[in-house]
N, C-alpha and C. Protein backbone atom coordinates (compact mmCIF):
# COMPACT_ATOMS: atom_id res chain seq x y z
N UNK A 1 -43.68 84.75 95.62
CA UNK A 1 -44.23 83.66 94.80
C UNK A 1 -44.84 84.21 93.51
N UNK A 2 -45.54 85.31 93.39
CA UNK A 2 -46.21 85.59 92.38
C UNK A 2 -44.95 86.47 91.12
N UNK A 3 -43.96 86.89 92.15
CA UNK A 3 -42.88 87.63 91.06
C UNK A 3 -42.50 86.00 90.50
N UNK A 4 -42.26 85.14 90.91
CA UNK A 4 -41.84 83.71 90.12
C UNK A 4 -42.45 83.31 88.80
N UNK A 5 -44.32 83.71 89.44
CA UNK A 5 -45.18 82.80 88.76
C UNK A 5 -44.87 84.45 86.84
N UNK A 6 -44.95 85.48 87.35
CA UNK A 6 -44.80 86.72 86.12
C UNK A 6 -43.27 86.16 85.46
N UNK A 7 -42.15 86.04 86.00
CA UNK A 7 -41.27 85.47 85.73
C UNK A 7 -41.08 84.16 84.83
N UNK A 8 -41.85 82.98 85.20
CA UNK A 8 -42.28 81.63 84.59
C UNK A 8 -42.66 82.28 83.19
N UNK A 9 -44.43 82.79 83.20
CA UNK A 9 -45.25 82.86 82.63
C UNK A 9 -44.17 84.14 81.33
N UNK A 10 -43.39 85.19 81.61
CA UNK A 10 -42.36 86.11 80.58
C UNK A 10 -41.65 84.51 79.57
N UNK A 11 -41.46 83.97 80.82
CA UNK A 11 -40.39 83.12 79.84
C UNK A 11 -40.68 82.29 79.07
N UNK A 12 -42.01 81.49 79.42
CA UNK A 12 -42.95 80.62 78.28
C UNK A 12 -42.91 81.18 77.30
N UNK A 13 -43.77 82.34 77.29
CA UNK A 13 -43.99 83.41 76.47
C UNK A 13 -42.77 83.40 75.42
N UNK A 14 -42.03 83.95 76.10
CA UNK A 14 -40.61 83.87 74.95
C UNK A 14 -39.91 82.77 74.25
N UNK A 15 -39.97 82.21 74.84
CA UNK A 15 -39.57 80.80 74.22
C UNK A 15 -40.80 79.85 73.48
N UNK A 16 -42.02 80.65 73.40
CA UNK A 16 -43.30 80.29 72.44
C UNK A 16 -42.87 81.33 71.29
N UNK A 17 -42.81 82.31 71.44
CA UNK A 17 -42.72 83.11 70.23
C UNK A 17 -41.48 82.98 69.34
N UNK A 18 -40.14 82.58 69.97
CA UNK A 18 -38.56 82.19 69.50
C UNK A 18 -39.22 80.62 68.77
N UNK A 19 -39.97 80.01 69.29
CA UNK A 19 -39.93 79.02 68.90
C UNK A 19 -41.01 78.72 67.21
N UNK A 20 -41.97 80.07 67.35
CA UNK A 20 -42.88 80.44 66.37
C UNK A 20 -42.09 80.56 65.16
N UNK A 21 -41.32 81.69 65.52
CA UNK A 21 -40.53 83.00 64.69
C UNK A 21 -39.38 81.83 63.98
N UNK A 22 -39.03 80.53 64.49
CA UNK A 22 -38.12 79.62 63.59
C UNK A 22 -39.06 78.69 63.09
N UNK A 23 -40.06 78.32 63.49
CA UNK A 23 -41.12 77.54 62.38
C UNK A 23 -41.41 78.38 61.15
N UNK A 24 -41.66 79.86 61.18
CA UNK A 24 -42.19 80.46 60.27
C UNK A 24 -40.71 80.75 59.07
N UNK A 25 -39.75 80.80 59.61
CA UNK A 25 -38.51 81.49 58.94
C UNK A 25 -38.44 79.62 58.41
N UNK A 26 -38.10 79.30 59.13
CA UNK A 26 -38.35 77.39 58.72
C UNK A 26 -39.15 77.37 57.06
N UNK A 27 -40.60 77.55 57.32
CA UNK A 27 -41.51 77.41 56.54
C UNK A 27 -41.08 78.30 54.92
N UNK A 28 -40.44 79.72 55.32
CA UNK A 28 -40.34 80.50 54.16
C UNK A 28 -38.85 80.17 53.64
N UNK A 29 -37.99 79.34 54.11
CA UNK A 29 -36.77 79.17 53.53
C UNK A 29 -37.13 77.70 52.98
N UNK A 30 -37.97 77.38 53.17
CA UNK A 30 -38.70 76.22 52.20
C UNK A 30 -39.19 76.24 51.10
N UNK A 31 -40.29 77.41 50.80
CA UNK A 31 -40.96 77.91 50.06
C UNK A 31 -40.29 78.32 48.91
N UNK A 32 -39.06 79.50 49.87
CA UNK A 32 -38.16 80.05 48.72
C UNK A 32 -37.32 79.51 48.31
N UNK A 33 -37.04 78.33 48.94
CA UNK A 33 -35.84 77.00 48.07
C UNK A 33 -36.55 76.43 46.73
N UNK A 34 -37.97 76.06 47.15
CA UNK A 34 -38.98 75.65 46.17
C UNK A 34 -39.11 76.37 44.78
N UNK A 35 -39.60 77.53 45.19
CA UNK A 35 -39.72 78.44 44.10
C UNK A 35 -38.08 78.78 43.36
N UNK A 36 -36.71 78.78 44.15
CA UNK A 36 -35.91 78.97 43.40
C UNK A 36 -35.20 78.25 42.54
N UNK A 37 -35.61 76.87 43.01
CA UNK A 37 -35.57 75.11 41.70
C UNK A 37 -36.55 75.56 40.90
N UNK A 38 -37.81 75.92 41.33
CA UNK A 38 -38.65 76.40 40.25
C UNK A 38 -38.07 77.41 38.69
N UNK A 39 -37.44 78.19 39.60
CA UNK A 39 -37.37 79.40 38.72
C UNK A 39 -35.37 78.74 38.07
N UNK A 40 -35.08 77.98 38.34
CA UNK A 40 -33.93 77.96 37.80
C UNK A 40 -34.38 76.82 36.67
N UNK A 41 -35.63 75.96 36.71
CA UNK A 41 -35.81 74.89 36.14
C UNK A 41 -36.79 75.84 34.80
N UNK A 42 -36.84 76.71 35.01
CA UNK A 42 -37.77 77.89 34.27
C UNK A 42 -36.46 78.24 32.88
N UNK A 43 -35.32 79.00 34.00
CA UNK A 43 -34.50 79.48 33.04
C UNK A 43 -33.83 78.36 32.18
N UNK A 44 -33.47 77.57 32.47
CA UNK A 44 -32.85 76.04 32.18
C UNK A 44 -33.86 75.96 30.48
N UNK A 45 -35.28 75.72 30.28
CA UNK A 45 -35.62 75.52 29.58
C UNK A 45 -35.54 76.57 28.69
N UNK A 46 -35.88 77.81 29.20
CA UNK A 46 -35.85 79.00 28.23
C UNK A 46 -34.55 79.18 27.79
N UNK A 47 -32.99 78.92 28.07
CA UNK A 47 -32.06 78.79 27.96
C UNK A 47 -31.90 77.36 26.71
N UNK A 48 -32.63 76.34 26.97
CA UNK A 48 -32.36 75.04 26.03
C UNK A 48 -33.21 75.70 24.72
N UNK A 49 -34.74 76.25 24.87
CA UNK A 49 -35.41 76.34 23.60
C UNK A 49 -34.72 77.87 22.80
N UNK A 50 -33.78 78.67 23.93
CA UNK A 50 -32.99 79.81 22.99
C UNK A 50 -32.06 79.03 22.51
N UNK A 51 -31.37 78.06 22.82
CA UNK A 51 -30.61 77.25 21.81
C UNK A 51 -30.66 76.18 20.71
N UNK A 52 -31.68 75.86 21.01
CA UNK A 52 -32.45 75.13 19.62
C UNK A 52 -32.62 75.91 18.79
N UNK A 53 -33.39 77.16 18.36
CA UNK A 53 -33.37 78.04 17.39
C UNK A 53 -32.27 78.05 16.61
N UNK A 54 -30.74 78.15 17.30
CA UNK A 54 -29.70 78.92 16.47
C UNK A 54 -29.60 77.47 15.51
C-alpha cells in the first residue's frame, strides 16, 4: 500500500511540474510574440521616417 501511495504522490508531482513548465513556456511565448509586434512596429516606423527624408 505505501509503494502505491510513493507511486501516486511521484506522479502528481510530475504531472504538477509538466503542467507548470507549459504555463511558464505558455506565458514567455506570449511575451515574446508581444515584444516581437513591438519591435517590428518599431522598425516599420524607423523604416517610414528613413523614407520620408529622401
Amino acid at each position: 500500500m505505501k509503494k502505491y501511495l510513493v507511486i501516486a504522490l511521484l506522479v502528481i508531482v510530475g504531472l504538477a511540474v509538466a503542467y507548470l513548465t507549459f504555463i511558464i513556456a505558455a506565458i514567455k511565448i506570449i511575451i515574446g510574440s508581444i515584444l516581437l509586434g513591438v519591435a517590428a512596429i518599431a522598425l516599420l516606423a524607423v523604416w517610414i521616417m528613413w523614407k520620408i527624408e529622401d
